[in-house]
C-alpha atoms as a PDB file:
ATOM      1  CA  UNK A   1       0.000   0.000   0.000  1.00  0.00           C
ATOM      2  CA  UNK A   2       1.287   3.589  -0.632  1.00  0.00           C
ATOM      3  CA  UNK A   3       2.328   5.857   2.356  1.00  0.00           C
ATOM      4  CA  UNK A   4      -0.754   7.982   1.690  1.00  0.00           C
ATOM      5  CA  UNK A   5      -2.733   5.161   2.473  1.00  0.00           C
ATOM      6  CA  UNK A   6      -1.656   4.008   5.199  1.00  0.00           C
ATOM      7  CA  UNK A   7      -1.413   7.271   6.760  1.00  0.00           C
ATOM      8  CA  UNK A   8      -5.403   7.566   5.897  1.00  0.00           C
ATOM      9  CA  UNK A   9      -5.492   3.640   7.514  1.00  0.00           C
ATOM     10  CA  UNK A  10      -4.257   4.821  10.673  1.00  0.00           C
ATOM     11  CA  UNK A  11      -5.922   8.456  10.934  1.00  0.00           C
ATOM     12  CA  UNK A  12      -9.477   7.264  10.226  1.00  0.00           C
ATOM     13  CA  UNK A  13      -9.144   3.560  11.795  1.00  0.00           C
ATOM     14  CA  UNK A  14      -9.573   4.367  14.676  1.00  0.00           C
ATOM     15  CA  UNK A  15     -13.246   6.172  14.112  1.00  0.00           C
ATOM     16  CA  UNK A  16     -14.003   3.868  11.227  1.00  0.00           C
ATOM     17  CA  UNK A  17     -14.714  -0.170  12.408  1.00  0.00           C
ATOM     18  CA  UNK A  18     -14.941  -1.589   9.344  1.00  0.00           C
ATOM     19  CA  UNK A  19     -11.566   0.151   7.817  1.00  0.00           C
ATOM     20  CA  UNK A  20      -9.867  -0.838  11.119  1.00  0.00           C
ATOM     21  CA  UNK A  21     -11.910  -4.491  10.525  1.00  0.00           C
ATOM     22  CA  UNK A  22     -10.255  -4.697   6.915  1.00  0.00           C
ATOM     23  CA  UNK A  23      -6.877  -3.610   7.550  1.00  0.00           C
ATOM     24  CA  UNK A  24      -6.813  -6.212  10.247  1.00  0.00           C
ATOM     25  CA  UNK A  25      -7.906  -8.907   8.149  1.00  0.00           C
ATOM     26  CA  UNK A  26      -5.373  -7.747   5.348  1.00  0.00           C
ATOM     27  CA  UNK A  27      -2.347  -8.047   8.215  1.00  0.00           C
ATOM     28  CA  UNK A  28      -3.606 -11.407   9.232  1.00  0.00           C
ATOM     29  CA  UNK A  29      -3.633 -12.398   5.760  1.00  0.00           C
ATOM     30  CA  UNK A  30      -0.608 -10.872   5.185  1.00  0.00           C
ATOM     31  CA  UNK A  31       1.198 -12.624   7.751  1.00  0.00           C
ATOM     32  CA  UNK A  32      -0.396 -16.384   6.569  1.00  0.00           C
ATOM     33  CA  UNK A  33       0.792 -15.815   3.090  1.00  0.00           C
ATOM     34  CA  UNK A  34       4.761 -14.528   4.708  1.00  0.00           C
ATOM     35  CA  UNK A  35       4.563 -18.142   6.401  1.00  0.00           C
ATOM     36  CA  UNK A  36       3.383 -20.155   3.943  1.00  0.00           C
ATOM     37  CA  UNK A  37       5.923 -18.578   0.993  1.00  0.00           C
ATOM     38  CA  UNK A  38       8.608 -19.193   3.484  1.00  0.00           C
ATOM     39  CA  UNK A  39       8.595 -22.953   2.918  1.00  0.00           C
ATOM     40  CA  UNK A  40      10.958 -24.428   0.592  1.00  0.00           C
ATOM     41  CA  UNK A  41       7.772 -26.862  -0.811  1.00  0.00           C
ATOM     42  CA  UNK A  42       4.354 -26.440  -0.640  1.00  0.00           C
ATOM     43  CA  UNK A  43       1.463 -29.072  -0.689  1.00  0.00           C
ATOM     44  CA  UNK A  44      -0.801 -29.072  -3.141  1.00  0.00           C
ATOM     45  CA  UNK A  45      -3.537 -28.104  -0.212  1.00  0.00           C
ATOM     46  CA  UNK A  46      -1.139 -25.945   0.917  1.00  0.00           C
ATOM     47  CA  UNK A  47      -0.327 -24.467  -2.514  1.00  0.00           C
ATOM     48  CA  UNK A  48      -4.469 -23.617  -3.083  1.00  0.00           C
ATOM     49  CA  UNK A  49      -4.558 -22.276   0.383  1.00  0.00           C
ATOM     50  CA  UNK A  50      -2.201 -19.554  -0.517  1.00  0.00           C
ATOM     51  CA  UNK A  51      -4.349 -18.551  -3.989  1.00  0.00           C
ATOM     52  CA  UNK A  52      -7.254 -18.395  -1.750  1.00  0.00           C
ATOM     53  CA  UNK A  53      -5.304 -16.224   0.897  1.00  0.00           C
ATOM     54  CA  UNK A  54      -3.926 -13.926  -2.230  1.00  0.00           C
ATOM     55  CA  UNK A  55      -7.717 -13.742  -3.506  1.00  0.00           C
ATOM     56  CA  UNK A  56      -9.397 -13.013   0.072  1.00  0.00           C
ATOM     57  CA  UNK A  57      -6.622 -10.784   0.543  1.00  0.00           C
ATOM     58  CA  UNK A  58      -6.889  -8.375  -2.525  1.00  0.00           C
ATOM     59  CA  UNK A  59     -11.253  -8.898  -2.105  1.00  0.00           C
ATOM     60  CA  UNK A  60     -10.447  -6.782   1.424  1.00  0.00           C
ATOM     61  CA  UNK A  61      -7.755  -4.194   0.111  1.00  0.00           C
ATOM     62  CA  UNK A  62     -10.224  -3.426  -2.638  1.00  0.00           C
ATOM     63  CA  UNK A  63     -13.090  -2.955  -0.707  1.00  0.00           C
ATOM     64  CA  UNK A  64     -10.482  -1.027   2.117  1.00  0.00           C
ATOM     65  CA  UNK A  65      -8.883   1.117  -0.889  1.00  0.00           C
ATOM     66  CA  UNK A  66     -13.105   2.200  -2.235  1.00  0.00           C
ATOM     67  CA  UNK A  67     -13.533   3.029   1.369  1.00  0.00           C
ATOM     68  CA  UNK A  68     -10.701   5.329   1.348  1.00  0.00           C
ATOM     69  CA  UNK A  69     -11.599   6.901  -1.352  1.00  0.00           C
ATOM     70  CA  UNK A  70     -14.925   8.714   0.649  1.00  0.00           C
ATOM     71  CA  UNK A  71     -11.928  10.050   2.787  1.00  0.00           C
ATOM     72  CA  UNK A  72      -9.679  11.251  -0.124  1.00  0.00           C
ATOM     73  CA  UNK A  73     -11.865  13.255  -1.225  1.00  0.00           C
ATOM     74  CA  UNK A  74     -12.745  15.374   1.811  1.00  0.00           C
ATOM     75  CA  UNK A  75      -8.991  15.931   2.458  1.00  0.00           C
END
């Protein structure tokens, strides 16, 4: 994410659940994706888990990015 988001992240998180909810969820999935590439082989279960995580994760930093947007624009 740019430094212009993240800077809106953590000046309306705070007021604003469900950006605080998603940027959560995007860390978690962040973090599960870190672990997973970190192996030197990945199951095939293991393989499909991380296109779901990459998936579920870019679902939640669109939806987080349109709800940034409301607050670009009164800046």
């Amino acid at each position: 994410m740019e430094a212009n988001d993240l800077e809106l992240i953590e000046k309306y998180g705070a007021e604003d659940s469900q950006i605080k909810a998603l940027w959560d969820q995007h860390m978690t999935y962040e973090k599960m994706l870190d672990k997973l590439e970190s192996k030197s082989y990945l199951s095939p279960t293991e393989t499909q888990e991380v296109k779901e995580l990459k998936k579920k994760k870019l679902a939640g930093k669109t939806t987080l990015l349109g709800l940034l947007d409301k607050y670009r624009q009164e800046a």
